[in-house]
N, C-alpha and C. Protein backbone atom coordinates (compact mmCIF):
# COMPACT_ATOMS: atom_id res chain seq x y z
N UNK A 1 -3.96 16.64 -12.50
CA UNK A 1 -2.74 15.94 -12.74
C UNK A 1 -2.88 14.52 -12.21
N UNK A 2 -2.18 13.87 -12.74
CA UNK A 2 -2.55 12.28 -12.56
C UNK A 2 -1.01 11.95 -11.42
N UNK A 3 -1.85 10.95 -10.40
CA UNK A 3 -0.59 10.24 -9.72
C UNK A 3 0.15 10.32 -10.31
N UNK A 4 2.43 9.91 -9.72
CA UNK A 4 3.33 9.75 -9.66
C UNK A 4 3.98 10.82 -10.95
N UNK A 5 3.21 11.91 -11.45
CA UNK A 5 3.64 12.75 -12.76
C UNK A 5 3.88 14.05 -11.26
N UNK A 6 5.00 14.83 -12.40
CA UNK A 6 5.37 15.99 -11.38
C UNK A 6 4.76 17.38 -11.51
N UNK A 7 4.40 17.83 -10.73
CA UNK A 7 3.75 18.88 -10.84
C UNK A 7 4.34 20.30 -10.27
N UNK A 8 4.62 21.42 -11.71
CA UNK A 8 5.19 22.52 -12.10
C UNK A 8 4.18 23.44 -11.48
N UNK A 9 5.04 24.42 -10.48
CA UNK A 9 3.93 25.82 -10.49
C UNK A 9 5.34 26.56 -11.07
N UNK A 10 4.71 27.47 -11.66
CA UNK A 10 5.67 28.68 -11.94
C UNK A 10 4.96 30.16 -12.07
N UNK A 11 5.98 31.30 -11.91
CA UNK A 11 5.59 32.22 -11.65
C UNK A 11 6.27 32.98 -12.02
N UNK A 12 5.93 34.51 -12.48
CA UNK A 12 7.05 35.78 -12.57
C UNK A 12 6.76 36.76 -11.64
N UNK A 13 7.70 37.15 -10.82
CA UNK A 13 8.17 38.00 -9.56
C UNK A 13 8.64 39.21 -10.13
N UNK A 14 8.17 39.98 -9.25
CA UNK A 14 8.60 41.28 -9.51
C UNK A 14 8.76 42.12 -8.33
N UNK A 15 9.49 43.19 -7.99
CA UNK A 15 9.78 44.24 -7.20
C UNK A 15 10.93 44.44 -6.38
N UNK A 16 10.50 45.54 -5.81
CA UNK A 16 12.07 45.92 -5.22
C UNK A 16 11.60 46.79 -3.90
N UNK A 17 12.54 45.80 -2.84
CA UNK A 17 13.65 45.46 -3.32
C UNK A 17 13.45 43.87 -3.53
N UNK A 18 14.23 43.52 -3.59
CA UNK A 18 13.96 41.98 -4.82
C UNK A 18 13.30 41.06 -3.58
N UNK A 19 12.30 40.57 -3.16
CA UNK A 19 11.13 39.98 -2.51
C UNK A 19 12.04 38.69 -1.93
N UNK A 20 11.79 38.24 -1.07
CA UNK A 20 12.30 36.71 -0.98
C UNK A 20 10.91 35.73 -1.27
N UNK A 21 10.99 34.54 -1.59
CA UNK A 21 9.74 33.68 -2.31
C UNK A 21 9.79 32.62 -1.25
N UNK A 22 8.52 32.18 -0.84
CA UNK A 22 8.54 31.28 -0.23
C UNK A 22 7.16 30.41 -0.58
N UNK A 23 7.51 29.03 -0.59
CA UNK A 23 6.40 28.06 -1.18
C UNK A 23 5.66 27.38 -0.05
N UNK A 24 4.71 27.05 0.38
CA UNK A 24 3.66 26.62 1.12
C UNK A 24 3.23 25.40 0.51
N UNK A 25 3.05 24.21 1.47
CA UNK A 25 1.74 23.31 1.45
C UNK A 25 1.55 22.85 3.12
N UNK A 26 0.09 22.72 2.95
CA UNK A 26 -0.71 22.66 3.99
C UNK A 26 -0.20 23.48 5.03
N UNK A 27 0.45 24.68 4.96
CA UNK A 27 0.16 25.90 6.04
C UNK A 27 2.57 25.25 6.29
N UNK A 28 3.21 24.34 5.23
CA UNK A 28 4.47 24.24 5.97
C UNK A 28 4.79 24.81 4.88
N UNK A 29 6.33 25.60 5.15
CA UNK A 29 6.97 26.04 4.22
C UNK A 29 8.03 24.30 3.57
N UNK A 30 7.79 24.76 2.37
CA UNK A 30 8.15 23.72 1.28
C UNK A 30 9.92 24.11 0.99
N UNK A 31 10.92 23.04 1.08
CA UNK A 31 12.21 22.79 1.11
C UNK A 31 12.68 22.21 -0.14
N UNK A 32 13.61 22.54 -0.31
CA UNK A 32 14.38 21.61 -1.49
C UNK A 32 14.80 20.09 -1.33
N UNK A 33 13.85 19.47 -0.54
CA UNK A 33 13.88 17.94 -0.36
C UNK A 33 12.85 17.52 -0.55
N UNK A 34 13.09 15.96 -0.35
CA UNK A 34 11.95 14.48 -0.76
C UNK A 34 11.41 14.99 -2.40
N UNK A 35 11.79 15.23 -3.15
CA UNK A 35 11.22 15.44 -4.41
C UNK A 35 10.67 16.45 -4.99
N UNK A 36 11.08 17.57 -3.61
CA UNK A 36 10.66 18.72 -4.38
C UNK A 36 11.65 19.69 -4.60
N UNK A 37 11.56 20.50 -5.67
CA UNK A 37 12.75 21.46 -6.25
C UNK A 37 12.27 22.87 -6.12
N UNK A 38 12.84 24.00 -5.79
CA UNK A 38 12.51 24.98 -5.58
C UNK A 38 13.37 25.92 -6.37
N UNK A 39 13.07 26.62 -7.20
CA UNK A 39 14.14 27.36 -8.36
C UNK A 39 13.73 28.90 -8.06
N UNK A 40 14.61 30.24 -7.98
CA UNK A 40 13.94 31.58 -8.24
C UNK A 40 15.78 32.22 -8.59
N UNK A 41 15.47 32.73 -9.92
CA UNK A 41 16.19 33.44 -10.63
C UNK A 41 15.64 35.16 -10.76
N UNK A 42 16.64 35.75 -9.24
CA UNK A 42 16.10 36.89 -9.43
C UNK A 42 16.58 38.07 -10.46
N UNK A 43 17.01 37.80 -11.23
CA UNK A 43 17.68 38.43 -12.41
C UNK A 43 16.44 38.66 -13.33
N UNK A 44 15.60 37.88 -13.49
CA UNK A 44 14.31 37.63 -14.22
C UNK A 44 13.05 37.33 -13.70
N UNK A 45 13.65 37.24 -12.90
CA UNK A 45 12.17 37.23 -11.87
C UNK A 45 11.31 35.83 -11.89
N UNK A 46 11.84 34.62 -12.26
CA UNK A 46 11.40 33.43 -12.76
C UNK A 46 11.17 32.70 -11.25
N UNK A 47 10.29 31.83 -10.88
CA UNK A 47 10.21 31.30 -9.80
C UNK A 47 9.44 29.98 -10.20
N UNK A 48 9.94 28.78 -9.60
CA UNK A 48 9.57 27.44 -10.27
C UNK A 48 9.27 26.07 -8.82
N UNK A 49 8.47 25.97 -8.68
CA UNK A 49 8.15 24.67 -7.62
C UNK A 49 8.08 23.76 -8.44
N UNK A 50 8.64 22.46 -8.27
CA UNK A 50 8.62 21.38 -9.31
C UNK A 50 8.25 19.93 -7.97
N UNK A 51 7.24 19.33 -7.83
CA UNK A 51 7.01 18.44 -6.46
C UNK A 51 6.78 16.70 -7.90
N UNK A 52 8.37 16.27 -7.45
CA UNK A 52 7.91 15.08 -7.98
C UNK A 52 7.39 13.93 -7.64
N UNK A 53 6.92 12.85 -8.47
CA UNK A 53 5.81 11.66 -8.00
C UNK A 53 5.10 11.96 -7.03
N UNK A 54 4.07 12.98 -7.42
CA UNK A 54 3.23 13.33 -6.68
C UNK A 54 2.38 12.25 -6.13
N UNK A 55 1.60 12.27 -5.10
CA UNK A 55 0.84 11.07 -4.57
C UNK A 55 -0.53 12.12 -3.66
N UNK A 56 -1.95 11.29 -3.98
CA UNK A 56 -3.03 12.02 -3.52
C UNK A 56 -2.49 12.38 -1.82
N UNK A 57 -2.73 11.23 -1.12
CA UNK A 57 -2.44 11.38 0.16
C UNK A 57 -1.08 12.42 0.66
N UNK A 58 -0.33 12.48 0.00
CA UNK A 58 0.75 13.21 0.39
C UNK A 58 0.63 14.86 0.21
N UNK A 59 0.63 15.08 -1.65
CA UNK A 59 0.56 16.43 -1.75
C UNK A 59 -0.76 16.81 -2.40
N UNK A 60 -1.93 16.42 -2.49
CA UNK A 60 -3.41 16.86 -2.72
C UNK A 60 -3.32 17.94 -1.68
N UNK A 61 -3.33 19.49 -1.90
CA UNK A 61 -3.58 20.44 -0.97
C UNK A 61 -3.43 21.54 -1.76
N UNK A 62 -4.00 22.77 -0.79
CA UNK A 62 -3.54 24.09 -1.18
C UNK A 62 -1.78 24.46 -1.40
N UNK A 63 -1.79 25.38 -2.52
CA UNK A 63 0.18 25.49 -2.70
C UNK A 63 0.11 26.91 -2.86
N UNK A 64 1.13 27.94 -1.98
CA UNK A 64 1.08 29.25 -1.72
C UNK A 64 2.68 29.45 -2.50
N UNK A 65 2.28 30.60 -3.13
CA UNK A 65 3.38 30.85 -3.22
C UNK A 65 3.55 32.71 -2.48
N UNK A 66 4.82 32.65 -1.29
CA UNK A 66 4.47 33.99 -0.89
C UNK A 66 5.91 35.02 -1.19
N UNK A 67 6.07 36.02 -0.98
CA UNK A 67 6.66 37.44 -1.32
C UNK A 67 6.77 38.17 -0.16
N UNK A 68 7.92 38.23 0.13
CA UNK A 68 8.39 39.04 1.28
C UNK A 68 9.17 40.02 0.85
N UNK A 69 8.94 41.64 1.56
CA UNK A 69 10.13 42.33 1.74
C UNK A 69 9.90 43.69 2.32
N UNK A 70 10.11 44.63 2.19
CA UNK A 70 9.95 45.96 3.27
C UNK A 70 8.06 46.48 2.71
N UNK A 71 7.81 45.78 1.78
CA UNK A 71 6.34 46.88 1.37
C UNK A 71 5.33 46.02 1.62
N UNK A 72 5.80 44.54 1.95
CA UNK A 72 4.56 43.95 2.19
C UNK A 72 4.96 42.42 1.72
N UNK A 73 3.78 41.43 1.91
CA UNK A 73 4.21 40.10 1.69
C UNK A 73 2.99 39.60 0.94
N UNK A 74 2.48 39.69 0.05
CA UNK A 74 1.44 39.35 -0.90
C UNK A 74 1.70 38.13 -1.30
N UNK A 75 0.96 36.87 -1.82
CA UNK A 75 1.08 35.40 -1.63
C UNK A 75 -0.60 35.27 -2.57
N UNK A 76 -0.23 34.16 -3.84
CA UNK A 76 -1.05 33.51 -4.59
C UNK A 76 -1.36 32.06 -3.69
N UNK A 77 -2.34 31.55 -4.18
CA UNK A 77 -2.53 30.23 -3.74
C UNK A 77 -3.89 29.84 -5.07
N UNK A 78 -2.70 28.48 -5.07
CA UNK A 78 -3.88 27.44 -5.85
C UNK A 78 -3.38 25.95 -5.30
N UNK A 79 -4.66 25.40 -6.13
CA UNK A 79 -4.93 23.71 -5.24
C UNK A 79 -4.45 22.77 -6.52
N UNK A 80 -3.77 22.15 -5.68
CA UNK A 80 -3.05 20.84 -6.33
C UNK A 80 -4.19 19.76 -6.04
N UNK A 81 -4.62 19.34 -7.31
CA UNK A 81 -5.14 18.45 -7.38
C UNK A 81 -5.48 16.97 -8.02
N UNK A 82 -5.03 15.79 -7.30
CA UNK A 82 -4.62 15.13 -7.94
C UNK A 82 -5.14 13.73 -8.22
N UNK A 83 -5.33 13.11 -9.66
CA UNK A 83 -6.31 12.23 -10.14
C UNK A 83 -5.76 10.67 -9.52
N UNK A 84 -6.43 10.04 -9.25
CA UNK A 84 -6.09 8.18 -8.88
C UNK A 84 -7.11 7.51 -8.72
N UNK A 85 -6.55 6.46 -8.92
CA UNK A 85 -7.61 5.38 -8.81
C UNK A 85 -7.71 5.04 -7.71
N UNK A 86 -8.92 4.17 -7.20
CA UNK A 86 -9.36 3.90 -5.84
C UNK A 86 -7.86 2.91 -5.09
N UNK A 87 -7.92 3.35 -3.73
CA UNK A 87 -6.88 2.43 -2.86
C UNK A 87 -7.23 2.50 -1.91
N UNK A 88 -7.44 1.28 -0.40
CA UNK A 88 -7.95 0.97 0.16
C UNK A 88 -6.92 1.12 1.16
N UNK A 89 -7.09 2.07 2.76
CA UNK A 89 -6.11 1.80 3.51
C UNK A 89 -6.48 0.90 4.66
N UNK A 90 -8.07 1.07 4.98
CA UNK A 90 -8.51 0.16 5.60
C UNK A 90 -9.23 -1.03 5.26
N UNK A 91 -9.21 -2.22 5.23
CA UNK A 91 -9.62 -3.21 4.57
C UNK A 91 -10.96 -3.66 5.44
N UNK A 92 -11.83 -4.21 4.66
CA UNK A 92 -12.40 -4.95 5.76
C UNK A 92 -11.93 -6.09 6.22
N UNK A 93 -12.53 -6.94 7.57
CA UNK A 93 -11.90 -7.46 7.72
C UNK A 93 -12.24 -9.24 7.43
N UNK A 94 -11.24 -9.96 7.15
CA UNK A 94 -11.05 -11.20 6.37
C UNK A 94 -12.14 -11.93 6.47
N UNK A 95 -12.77 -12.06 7.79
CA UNK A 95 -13.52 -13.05 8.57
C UNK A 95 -14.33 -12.89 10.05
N UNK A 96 -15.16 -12.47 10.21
CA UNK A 96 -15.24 -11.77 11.20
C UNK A 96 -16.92 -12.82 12.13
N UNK A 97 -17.04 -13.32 13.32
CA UNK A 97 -17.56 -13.91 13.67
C UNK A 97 -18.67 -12.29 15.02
N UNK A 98 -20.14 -12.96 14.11
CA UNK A 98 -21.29 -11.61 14.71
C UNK A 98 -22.00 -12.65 15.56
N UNK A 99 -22.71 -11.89 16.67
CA UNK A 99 -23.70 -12.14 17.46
C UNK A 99 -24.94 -11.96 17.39
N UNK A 100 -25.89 -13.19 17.28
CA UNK A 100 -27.29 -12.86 16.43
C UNK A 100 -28.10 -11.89 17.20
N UNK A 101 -28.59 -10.76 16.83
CA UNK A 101 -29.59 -9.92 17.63
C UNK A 101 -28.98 -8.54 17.86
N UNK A 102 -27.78 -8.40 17.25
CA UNK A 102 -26.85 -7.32 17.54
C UNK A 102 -26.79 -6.52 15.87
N UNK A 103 -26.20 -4.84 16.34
CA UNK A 103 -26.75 -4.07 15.08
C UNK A 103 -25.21 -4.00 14.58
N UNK A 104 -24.60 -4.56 13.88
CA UNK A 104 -23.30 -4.59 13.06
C UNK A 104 -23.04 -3.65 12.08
N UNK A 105 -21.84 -2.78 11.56
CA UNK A 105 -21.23 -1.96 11.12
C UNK A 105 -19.92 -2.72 10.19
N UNK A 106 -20.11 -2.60 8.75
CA UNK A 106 -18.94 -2.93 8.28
C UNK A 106 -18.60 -1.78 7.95
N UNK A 107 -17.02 -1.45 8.05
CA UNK A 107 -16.30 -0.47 7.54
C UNK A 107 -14.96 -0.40 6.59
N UNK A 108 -14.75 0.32 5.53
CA UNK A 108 -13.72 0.08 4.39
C UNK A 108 -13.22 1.85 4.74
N UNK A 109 -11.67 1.94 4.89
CA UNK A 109 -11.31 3.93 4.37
C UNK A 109 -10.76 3.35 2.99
N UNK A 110 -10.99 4.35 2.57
CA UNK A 110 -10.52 4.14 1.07
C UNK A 110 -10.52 5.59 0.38
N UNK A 111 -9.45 5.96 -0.68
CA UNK A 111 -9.01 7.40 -0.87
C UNK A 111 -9.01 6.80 -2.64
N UNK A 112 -9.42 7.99 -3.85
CA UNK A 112 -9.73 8.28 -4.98
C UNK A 112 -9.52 9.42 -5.11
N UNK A 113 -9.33 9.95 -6.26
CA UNK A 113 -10.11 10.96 -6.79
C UNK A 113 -10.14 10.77 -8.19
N UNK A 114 -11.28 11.21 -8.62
CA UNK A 114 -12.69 11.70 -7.98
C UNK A 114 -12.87 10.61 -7.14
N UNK A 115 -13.38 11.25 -5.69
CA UNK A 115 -13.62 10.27 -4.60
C UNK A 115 -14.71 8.81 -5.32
N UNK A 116 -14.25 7.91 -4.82
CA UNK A 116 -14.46 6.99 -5.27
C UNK A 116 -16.10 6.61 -4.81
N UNK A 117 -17.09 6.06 -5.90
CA UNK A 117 -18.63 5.35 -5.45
C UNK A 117 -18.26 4.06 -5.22
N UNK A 118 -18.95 3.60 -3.94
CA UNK A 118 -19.16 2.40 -3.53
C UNK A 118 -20.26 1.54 -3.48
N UNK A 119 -20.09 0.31 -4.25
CA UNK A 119 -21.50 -0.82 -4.18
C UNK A 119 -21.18 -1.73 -3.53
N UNK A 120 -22.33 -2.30 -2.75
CA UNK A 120 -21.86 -3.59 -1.50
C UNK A 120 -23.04 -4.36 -1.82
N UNK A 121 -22.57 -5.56 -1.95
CA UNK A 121 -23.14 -6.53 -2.13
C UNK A 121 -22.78 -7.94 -1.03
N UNK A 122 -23.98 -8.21 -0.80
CA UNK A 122 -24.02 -9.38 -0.22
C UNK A 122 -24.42 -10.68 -1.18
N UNK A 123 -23.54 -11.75 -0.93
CA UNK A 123 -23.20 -13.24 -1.75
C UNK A 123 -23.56 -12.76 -3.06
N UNK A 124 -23.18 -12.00 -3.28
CA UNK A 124 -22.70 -11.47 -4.50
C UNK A 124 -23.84 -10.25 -5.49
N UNK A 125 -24.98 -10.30 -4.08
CA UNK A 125 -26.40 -9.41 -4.68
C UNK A 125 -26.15 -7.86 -4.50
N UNK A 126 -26.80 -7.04 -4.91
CA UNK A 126 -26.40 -5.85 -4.54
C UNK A 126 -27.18 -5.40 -2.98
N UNK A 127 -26.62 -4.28 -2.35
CA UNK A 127 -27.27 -4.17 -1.13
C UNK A 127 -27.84 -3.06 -1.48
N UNK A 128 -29.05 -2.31 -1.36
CA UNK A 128 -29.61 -0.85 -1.13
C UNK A 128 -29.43 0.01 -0.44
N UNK A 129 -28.94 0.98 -1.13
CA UNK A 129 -28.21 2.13 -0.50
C UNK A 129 -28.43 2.70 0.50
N UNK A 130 -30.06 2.47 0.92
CA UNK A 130 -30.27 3.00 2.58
C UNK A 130 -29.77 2.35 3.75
N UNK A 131 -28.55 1.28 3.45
CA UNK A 131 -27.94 0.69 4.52
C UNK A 131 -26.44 1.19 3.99
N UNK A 132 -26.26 2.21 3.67
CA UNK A 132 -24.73 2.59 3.12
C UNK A 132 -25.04 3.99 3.76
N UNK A 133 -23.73 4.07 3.63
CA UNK A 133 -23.18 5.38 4.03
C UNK A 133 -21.98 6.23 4.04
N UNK A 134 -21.28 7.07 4.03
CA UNK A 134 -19.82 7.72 3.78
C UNK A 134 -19.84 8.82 4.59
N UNK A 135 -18.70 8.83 5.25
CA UNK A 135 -17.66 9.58 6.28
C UNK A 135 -16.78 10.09 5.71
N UNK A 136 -17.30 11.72 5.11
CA UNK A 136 -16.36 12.41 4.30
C UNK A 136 -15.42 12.39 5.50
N UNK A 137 -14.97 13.06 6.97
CA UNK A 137 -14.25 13.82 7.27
C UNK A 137 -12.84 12.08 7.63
N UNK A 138 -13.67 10.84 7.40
CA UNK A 138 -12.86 9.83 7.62
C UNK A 138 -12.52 8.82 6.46
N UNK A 139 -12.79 9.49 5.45
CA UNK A 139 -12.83 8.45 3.99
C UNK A 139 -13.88 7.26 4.72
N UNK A 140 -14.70 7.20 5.06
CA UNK A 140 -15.22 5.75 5.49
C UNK A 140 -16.18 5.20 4.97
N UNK A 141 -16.31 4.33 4.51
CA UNK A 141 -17.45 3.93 3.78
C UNK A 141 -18.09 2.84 4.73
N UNK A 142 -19.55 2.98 4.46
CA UNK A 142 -20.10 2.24 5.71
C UNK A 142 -21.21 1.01 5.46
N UNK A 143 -21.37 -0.29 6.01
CA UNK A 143 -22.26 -0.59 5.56
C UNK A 143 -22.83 -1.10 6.85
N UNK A 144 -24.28 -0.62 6.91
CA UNK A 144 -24.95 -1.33 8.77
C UNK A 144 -25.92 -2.30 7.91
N UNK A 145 -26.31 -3.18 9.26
CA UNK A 145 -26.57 -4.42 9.62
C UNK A 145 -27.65 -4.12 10.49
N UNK A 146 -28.57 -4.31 10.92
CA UNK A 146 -29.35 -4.22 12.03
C UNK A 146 -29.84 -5.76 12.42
N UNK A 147 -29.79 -5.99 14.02
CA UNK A 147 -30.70 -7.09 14.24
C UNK A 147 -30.19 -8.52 13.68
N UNK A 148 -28.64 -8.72 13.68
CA UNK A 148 -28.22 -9.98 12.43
C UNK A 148 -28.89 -11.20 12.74
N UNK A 149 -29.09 -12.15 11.89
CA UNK A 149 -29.38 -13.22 11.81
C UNK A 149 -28.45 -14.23 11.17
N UNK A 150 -28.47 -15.80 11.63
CA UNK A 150 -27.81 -16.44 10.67
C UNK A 150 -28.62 -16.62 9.35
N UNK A 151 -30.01 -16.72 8.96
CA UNK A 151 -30.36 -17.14 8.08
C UNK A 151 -30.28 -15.49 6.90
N UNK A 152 -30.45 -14.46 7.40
CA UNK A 152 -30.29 -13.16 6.79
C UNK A 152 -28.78 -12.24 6.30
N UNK A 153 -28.18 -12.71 7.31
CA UNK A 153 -27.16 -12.04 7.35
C UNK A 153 -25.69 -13.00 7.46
N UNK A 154 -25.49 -13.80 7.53
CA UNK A 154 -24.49 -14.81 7.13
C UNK A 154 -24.22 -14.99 5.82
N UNK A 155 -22.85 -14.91 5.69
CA UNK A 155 -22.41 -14.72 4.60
C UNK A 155 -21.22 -13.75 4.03
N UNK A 156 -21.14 -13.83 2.64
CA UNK A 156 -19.84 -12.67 2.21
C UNK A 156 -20.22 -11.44 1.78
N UNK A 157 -19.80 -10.64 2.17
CA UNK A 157 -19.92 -9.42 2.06
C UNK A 157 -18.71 -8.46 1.29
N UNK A 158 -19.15 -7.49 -0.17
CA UNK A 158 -18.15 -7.35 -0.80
C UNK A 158 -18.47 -5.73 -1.10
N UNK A 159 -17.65 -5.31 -0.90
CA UNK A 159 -17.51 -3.93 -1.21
C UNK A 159 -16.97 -3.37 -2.47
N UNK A 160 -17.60 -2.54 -3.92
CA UNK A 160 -16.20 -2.15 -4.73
C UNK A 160 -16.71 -0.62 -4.82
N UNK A 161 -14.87 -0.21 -5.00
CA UNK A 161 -15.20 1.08 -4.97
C UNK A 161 -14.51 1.27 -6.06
N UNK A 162 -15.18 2.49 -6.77
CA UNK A 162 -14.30 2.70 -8.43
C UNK A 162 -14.87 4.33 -8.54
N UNK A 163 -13.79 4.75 -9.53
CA UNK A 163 -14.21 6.09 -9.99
C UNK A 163 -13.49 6.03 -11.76
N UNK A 164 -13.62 6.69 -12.54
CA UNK A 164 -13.48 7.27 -13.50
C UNK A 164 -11.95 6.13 -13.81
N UNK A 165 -10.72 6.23 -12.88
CA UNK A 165 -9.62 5.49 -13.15
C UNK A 165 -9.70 4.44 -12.60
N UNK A 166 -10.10 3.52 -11.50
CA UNK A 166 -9.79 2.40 -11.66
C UNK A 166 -11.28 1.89 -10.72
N UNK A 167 -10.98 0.76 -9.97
CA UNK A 167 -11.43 -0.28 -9.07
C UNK A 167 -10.96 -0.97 -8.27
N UNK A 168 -11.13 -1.49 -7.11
CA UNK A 168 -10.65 -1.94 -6.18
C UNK A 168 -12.02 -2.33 -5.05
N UNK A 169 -11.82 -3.81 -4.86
CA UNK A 169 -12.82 -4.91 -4.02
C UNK A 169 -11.79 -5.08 -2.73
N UNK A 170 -12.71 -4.77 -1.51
CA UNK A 170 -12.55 -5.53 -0.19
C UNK A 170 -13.41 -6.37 0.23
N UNK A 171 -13.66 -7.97 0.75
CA UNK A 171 -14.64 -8.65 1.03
C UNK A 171 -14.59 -9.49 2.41
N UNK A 172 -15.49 -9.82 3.06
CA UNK A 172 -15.95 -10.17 4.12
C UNK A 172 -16.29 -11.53 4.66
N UNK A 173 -16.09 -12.01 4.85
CA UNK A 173 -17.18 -13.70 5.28
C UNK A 173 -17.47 -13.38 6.86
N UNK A 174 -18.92 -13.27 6.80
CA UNK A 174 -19.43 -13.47 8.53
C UNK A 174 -20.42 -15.02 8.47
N UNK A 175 -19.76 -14.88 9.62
CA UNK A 175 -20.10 -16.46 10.96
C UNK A 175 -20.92 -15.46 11.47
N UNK A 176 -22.63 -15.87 11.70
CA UNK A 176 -23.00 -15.80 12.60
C UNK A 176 -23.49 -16.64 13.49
N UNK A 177 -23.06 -16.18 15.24
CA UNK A 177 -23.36 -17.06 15.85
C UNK A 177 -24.25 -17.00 16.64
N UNK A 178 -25.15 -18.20 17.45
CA UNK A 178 -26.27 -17.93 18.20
C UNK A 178 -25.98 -17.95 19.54
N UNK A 179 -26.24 -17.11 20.37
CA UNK A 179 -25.98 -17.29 22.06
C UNK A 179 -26.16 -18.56 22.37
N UNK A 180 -25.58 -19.00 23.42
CA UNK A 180 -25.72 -19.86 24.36
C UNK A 180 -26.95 -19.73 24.64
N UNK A 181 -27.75 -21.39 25.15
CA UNK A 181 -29.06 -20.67 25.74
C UNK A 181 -29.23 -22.03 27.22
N UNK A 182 -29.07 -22.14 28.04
CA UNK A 182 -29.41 -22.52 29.11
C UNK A 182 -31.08 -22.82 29.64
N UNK A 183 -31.59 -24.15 29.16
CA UNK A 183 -32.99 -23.89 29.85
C UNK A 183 -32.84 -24.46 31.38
N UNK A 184 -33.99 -24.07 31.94
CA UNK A 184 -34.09 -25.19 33.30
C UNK A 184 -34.48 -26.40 33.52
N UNK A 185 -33.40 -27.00 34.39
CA UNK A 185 -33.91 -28.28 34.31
C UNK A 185 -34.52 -28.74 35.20
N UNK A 186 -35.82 -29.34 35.19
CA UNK A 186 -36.03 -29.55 36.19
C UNK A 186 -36.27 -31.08 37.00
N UNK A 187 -35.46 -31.21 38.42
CA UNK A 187 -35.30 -32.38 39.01
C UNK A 187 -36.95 -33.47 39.06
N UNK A 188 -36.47 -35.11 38.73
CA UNK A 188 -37.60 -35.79 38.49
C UNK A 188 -37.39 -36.21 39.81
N UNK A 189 -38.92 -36.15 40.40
CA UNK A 189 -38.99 -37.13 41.87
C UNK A 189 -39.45 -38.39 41.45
């Protein structure tokens, strides 16, 4: 199902004595608020979850539907799953000033589905993927640096991430700078 469309479970109930229904996401029982509707006509046994403008981050999860009553409490479950285009919650950041000789980490979270592929390019070249990386359990997409330089590593740095529905660019400008360096001086007689 695609973002902000509403998404219907329905079901037919049966037994006796007449079950009470209860709807699940992520392990909470589900209410007749924020956009979601909960219908059961026990005359017919009809039972209806209706969760509108759905959104990945919100309701992407398992959805239970369970059955209570003196013989037992038996409960279906299926996964809501839901299509979008790439969106970025962590950005990189605007401008960021590195220290030459130091191993640097750029980082973007960013949420899709289908989880979104990411290409990073530096001043506009592509970078090779053995300096990338992704943090399923943090959406994170990663790009290291080792050892920066100004003549290597100065510059803009651009991230895009896209899947099947859309695209979306975060980009970078690094300053790098060189330590201070202090020689000795030494006194003329």
């Amino acid at each position: 199902m695609k973002q902000n469309e509403t998404a219907v479970f329905e079901t037919k109930i049966d037994g006796y004595p007449t079950p009470k229904v209860t709807w699940f996401r992520n392990d909470k029982p589900l209410t007749g608020e924020k956009g979601t509707k909960i219908e059961f006509n026990p005359t017919t046994g009809h039972a209806k979850l209706s969760i509108q403008n759905t959104n990945l981050q919100q309701h992407a999860d398992l959805v239970i539907c369970r059955l209570e009553n003196i013989h037992g409490n038996p409960e279906e479950t299926v996964r809501l799953d839901i299509i979008a285009a790439p969106f970025i919650i962590t950005q990189l950041p605007k401008e960021d000033d590195i220290i030459t000789g130091k191993n640097v980490t750029l980082r973007v979270v960013a949420h899709g589905s289908p989880r979104p592929k990411a290409e990073w390019f530096y001043n506009n070249a592509p970078i090779v993927a053995e300096n990338t990386s992704y943090d399923e359990e943090k959406n994170e997409y990663q790009l290291s640096r080792k050892e920066v330089t100004a003549a290597a590593h100065e510059g803009t740095y651009q991230v895009s991430l896209k899947n099947n529905y859309g695209e979306i660019q975060s980009t970078c400008v690094w300053t790098v700078l060189e330590p201070v360096k202090l020689t000795k001086i030494v006194p003329e007689n």
